[in-house]
N, C-alpha and C. Protein backbone atom coordinates (compact mmCIF):
# COMPACT_ATOMS: atom_id res chain seq x y z
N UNK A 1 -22.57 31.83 10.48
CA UNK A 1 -23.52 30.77 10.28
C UNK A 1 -23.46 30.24 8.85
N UNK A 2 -23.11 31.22 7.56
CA UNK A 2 -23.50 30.43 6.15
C UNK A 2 -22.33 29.99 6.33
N UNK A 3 -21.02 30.50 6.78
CA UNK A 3 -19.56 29.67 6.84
C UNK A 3 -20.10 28.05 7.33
N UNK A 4 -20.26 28.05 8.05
CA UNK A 4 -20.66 26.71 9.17
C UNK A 4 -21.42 25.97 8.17
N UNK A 5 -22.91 25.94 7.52
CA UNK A 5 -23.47 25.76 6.54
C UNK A 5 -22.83 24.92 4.90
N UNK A 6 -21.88 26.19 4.79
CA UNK A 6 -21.05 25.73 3.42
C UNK A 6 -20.21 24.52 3.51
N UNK A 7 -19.44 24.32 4.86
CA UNK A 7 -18.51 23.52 5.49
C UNK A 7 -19.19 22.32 6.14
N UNK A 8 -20.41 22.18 6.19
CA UNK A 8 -21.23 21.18 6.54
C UNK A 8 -21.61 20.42 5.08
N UNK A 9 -22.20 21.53 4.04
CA UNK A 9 -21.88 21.25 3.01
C UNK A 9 -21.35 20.27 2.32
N UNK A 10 -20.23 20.85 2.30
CA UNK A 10 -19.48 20.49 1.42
C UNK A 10 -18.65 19.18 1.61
N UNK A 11 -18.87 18.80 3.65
CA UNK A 11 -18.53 17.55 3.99
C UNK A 11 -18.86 16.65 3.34
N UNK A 12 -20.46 16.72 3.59
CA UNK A 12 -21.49 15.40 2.81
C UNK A 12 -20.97 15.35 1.51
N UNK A 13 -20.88 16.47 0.71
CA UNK A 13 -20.41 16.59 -0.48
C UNK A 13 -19.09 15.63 -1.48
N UNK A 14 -18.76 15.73 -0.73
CA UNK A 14 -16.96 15.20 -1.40
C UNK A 14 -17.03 13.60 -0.89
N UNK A 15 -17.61 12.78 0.08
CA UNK A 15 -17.39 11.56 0.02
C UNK A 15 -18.56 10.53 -0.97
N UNK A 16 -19.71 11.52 -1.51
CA UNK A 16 -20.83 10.83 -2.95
C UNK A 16 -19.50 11.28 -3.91
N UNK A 17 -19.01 12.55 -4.15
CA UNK A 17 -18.02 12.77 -5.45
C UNK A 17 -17.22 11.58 -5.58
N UNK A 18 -16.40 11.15 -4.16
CA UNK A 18 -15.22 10.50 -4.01
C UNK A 18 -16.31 8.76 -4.12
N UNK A 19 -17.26 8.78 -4.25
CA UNK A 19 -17.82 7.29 -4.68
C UNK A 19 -18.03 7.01 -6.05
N UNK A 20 -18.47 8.80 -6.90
CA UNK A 20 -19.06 8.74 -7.89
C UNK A 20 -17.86 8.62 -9.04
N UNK A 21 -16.56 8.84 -8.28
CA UNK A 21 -15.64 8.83 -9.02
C UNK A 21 -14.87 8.05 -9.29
N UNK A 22 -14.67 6.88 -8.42
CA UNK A 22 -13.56 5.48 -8.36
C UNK A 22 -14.92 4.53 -9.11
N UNK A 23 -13.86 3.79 -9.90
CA UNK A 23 -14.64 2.43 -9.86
C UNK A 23 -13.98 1.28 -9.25
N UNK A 24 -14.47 0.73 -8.81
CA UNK A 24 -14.16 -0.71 -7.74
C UNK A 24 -14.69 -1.82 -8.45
N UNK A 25 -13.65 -2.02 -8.92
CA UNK A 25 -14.07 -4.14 -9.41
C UNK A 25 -14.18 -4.87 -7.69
N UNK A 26 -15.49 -4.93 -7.67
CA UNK A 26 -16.01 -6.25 -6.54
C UNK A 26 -15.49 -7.48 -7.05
N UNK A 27 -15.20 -8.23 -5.91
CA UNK A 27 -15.04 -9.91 -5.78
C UNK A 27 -16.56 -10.45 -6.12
N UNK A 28 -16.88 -11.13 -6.87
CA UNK A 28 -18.17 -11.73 -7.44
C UNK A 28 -18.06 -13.33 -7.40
N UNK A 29 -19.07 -14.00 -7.40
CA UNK A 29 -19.40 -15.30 -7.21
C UNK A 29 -20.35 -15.62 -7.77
N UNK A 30 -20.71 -16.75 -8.43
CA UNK A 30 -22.03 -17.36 -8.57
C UNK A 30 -22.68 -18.41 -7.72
N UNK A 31 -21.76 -18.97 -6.99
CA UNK A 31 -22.50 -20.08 -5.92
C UNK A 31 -21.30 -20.01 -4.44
N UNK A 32 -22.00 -20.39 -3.58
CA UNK A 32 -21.17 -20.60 -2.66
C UNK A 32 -20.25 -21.95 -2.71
N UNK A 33 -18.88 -21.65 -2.25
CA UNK A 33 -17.82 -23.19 -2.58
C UNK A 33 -17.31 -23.67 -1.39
N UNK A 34 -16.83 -24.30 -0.91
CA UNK A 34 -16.35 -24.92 0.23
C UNK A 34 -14.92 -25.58 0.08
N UNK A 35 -13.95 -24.82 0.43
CA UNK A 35 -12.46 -25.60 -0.11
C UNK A 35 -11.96 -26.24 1.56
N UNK A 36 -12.08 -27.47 1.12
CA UNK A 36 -10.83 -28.31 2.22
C UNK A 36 -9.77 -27.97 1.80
N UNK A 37 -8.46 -28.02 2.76
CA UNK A 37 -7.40 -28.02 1.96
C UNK A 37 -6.93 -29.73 1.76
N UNK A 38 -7.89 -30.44 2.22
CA UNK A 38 -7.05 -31.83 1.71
C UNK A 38 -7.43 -32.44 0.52
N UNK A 39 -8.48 -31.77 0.40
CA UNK A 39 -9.30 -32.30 -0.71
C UNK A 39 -8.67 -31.24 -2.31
N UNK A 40 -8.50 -30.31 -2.17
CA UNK A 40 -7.69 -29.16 -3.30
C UNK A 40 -6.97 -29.83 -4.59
N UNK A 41 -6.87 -29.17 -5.96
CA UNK A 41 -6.46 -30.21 -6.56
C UNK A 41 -4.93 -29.18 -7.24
N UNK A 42 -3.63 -29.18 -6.38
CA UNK A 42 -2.83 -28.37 -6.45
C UNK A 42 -2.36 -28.85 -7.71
N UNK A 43 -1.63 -27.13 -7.94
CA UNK A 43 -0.80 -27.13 -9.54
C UNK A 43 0.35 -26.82 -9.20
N UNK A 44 1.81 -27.26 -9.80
CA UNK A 44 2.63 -26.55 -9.21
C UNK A 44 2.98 -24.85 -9.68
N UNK A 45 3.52 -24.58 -9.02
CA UNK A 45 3.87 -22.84 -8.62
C UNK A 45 4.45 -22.56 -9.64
N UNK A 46 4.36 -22.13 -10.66
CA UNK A 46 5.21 -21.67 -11.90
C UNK A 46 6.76 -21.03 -11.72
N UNK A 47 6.73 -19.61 -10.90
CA UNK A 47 8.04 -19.03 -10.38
C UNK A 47 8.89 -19.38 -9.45
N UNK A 48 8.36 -20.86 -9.15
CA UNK A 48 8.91 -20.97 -7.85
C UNK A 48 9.50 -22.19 -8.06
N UNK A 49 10.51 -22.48 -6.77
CA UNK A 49 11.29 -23.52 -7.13
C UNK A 49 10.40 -25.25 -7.40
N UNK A 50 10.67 -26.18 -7.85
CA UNK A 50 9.93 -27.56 -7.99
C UNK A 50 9.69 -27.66 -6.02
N UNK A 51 8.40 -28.38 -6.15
CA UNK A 51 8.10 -28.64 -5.05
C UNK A 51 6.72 -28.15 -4.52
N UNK A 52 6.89 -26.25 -4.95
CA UNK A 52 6.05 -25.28 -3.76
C UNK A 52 4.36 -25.98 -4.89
N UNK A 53 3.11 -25.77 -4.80
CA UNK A 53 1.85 -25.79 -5.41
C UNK A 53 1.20 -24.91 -4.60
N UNK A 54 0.19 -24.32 -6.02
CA UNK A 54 -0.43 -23.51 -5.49
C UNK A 54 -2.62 -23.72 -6.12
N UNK A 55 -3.26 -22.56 -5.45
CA UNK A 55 -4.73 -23.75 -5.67
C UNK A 55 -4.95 -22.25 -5.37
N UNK A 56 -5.76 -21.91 -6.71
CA UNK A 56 -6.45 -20.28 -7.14
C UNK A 56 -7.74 -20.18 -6.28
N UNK A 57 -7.92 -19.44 -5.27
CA UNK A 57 -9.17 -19.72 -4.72
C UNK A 57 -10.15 -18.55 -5.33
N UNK A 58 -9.67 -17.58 -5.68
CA UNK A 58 -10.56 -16.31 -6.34
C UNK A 58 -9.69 -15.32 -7.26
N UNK A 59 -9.98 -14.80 -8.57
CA UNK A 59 -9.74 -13.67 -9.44
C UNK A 59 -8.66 -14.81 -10.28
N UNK A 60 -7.85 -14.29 -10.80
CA UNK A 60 -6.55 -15.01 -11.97
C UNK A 60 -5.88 -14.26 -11.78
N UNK A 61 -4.49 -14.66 -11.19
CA UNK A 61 -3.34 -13.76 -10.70
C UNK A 61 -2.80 -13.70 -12.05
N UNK A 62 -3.33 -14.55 -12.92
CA UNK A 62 -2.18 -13.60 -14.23
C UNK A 62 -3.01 -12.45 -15.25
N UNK A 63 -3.83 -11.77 -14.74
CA UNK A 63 -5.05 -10.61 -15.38
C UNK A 63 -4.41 -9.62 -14.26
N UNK A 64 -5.30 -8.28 -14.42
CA UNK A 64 -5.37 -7.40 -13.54
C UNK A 64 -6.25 -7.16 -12.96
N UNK A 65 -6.18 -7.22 -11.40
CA UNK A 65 -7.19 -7.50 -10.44
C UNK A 65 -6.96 -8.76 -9.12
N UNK A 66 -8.06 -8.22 -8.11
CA UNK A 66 -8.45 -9.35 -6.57
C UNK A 66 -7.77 -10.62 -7.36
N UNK A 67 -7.20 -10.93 -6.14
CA UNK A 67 -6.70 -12.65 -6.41
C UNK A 67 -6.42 -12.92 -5.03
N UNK A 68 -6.80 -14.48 -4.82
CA UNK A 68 -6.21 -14.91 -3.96
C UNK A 68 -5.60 -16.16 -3.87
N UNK A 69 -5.02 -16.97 -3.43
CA UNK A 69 -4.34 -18.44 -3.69
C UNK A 69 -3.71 -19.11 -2.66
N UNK A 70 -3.95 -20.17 -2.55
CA UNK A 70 -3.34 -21.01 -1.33
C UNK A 70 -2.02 -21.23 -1.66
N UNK A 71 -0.91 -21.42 -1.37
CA UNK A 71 0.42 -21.77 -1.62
C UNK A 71 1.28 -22.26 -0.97
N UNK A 72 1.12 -24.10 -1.25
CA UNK A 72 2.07 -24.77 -0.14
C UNK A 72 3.30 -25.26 -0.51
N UNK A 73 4.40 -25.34 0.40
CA UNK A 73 5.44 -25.26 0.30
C UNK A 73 6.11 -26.82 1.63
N UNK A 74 6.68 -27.80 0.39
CA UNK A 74 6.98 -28.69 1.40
C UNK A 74 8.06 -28.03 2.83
N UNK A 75 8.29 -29.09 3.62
CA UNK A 75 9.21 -28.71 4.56
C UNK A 75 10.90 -28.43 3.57
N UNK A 76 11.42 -27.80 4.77
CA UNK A 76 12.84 -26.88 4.32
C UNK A 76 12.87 -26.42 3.35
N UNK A 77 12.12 -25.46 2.46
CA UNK A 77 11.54 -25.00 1.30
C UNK A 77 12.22 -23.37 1.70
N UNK A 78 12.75 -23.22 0.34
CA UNK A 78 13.55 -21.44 0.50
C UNK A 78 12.69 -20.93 -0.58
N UNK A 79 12.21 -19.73 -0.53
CA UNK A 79 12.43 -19.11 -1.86
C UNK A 79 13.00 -17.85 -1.43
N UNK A 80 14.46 -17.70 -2.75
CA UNK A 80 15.56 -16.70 -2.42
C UNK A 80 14.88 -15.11 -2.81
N UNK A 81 15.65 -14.09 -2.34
CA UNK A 81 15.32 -12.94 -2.48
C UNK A 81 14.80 -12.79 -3.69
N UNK A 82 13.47 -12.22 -3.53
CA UNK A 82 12.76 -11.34 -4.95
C UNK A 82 11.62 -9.94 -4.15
N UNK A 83 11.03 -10.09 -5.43
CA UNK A 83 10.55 -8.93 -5.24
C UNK A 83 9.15 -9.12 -6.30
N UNK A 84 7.84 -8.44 -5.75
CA UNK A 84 6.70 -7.76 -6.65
C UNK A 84 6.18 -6.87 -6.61
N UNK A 85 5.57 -6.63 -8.04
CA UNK A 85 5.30 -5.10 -8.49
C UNK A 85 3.90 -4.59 -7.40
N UNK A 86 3.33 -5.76 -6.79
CA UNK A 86 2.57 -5.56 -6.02
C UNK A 86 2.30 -5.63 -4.51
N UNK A 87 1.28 -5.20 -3.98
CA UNK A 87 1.28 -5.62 -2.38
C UNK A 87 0.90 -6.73 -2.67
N UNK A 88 1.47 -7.01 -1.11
CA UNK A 88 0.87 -8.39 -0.95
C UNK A 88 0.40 -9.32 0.94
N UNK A 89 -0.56 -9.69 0.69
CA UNK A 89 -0.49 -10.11 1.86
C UNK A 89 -1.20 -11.73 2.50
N UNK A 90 0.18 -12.14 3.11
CA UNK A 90 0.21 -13.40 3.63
C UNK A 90 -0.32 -13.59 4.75
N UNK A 91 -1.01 -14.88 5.45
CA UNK A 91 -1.39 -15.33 6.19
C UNK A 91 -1.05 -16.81 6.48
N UNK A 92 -0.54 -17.21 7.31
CA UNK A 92 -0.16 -18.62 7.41
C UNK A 92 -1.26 -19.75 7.62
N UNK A 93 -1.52 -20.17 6.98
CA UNK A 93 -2.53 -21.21 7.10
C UNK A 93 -2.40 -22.60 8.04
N UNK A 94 -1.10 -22.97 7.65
CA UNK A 94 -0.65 -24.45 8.28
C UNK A 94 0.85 -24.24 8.37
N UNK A 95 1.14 -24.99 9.58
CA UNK A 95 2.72 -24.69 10.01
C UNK A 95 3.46 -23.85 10.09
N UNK A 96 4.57 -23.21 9.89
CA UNK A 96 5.21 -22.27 10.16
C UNK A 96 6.36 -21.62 9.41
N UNK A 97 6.46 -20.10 9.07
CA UNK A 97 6.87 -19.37 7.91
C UNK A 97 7.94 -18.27 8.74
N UNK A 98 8.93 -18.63 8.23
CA UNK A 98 10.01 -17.13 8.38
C UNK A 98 10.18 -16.50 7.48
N UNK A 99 10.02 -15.35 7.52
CA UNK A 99 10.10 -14.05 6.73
C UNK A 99 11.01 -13.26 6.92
N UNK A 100 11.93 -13.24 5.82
CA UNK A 100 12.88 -12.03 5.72
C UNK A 100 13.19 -11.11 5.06
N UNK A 101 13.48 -9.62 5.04
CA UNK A 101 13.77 -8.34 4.29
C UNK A 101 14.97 -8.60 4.03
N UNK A 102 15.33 -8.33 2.81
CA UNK A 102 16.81 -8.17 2.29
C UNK A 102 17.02 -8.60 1.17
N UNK A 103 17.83 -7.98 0.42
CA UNK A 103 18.53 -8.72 -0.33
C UNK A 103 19.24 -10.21 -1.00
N UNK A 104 19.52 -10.23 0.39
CA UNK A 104 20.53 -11.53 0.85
C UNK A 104 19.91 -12.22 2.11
N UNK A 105 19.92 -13.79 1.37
CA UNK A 105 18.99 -14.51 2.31
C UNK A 105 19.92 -14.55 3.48
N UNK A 106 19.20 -14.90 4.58
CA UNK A 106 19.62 -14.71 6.38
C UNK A 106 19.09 -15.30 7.20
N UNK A 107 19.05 -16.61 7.43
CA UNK A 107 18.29 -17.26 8.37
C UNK A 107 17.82 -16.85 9.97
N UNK A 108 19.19 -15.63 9.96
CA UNK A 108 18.93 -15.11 11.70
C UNK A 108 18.31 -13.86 11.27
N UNK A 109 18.00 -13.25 10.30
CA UNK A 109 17.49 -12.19 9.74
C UNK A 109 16.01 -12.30 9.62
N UNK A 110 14.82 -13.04 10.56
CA UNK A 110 13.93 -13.17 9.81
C UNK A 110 12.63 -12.91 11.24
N UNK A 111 11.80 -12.97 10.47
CA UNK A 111 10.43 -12.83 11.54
C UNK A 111 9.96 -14.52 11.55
N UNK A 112 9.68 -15.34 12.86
CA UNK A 112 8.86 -16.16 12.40
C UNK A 112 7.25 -16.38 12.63
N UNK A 113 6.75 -16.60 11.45
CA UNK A 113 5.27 -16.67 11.72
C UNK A 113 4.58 -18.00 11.79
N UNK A 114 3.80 -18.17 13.03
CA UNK A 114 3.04 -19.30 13.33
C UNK A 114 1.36 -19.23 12.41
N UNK A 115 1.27 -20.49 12.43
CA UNK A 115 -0.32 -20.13 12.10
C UNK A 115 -1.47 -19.39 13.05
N UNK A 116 -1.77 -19.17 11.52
CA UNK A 116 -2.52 -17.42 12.34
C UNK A 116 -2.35 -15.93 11.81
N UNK A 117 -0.81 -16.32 11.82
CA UNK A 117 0.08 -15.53 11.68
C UNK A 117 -0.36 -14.44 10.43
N UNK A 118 -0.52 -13.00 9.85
CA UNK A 118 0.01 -12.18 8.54
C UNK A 118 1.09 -11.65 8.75
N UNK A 119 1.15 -11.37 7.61
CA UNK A 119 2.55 -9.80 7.24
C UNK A 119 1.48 -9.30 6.18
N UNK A 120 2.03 -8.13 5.81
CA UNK A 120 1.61 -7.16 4.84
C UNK A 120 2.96 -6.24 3.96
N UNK A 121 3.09 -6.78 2.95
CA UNK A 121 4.31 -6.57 2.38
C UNK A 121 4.42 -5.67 1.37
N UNK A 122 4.93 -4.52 1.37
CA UNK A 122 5.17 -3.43 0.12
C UNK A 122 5.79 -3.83 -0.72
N UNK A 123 4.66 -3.47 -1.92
CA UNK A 123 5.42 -3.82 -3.56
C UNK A 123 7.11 -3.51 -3.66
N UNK A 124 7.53 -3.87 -4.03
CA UNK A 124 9.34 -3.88 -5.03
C UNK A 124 9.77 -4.19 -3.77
N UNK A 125 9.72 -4.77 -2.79
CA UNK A 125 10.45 -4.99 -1.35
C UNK A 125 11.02 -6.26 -1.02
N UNK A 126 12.32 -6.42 -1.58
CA UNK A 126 13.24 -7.51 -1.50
C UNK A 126 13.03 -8.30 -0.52
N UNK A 127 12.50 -9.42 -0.51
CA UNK A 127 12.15 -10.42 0.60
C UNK A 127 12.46 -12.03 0.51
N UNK A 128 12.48 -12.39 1.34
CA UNK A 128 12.79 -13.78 1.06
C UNK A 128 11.72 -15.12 2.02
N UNK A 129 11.60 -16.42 2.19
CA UNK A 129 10.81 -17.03 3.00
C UNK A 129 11.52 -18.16 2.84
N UNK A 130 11.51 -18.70 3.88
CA UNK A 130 11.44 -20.59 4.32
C UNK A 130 10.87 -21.08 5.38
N UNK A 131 10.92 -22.77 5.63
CA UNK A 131 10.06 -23.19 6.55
C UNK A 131 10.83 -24.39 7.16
N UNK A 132 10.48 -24.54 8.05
CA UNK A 132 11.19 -25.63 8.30
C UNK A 132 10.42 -27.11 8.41
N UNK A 133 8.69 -26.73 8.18
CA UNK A 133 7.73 -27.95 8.61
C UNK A 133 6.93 -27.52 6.98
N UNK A 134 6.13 -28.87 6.27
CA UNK A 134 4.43 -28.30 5.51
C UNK A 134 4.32 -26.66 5.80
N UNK A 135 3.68 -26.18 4.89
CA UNK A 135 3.68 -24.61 5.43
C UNK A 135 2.06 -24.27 4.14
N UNK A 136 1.61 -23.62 4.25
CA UNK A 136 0.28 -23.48 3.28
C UNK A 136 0.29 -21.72 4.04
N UNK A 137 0.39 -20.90 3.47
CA UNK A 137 -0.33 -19.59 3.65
C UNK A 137 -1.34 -19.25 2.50
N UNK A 138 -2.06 -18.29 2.60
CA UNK A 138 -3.36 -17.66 1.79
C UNK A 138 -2.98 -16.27 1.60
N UNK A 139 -2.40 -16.30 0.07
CA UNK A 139 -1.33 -14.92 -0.26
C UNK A 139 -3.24 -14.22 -1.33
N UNK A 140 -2.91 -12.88 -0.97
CA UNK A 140 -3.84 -11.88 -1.12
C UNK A 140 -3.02 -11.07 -1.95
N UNK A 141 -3.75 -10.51 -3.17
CA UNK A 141 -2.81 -9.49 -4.10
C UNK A 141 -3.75 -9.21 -5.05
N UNK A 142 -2.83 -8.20 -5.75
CA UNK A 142 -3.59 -7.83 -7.05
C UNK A 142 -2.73 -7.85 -8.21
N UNK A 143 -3.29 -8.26 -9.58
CA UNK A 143 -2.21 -8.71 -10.31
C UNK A 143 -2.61 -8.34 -11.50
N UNK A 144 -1.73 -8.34 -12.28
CA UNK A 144 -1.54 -9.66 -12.66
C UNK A 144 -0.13 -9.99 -11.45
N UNK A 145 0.02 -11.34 -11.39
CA UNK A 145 1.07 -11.75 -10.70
C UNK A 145 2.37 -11.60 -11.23
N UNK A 146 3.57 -11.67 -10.55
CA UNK A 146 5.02 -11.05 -11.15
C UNK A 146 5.99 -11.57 -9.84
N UNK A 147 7.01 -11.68 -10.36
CA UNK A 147 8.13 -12.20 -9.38
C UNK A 147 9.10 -12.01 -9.86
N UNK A 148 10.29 -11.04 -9.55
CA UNK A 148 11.34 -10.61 -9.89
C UNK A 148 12.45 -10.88 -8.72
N UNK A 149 13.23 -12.04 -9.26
CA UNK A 149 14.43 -12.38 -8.21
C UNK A 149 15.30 -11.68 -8.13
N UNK A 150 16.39 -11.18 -6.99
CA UNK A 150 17.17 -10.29 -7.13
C UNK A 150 18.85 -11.16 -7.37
N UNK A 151 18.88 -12.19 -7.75
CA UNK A 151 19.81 -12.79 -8.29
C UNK A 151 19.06 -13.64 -9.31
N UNK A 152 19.17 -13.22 -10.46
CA UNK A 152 18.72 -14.10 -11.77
C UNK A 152 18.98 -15.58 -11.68
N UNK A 153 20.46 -15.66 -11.29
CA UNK A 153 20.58 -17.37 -11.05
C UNK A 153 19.33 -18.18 -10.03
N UNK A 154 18.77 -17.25 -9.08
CA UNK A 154 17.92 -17.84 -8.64
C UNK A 154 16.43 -18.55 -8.76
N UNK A 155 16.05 -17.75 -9.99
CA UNK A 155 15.18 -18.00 -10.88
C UNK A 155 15.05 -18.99 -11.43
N UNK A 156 13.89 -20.12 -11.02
CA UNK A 156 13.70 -21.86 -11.41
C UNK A 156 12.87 -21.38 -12.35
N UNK A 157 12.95 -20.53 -13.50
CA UNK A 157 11.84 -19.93 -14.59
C UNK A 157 13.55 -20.27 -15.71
N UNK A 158 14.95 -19.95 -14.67
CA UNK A 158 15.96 -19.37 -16.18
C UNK A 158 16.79 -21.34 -15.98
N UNK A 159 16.19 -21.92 -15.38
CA UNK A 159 17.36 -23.41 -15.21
C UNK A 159 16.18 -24.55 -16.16
């Protein structure tokens, strides 16, 4: 019985420790906002090739910490193999996104995602995307933000 007791214990016990011990930066707000996406006032995409814009909806992907960001990408839009230090996760907002693992871009190599659509992508994991229509997903991460191409020439940061 005190076995049973201690082990009842010590259940309750360890998930107040395991609260009292993390700190969690919350997502915070001061007013409620309402984003159209037609109405948005896009910037273009810094790492990315001319064309893609992107529209910060919460945190600053270049700090550490919650971020999130809309990121549209005209039609037939590539961006070649890279990689980040972080997770990350996409959701397709408008039109339609192929996703591929590798190294080396692969057009028959790819998942395609409709709107609606996520992936959930592990940090340093060589990937690549294109579209063939408008494409807008709602990329989720924590950052600061980072993009490491796996062919330097590919990099619209080094031209």
């Amino acid at each position: 019985m005190r076995m049973l007791l201690a082990v009842a214990i010590l259940c309750c016990a360890v998930p107040v420790y395991a609260q009292d011990s993390q700190k969690v930066d919350r997502l915070t707000t001061d007013a409620l906002q309402n984003m159209h996406l037609d109405d948005l006032k896009w910037m273009d995409a810094p790492a990315l090739n001319k064309g893609a814009k992107i529209f910060v909806i919460a945190g600053d992907p270049s700090t550490a910490g919650f971020f999130m960001l809309y990121l549209k990408m005209p039609a037939n839009y590539i961006i070649n193999p890279h990689t980040h230090p972080f997770a990350e996760v996409i959701t397709v907002v408008k039109g339609r996104l192929a996703n591929g693992i590798g190294e080396k871009f692969d057009r028959e190599k790819v998942d395609l995602l409709d709107t609606g659509s996520s992936f959930i992508l592990p940090a340093n994991l060589p990937h690549y995307l294109w579209n063939d229509e408008e494409t807008i997903v709602l990329l989720t991460a924590t950052g600061p933000f980072g993009v490491k191409y796996v062919n330097p020439e590919d990099d619209p940061r080094n031209n």
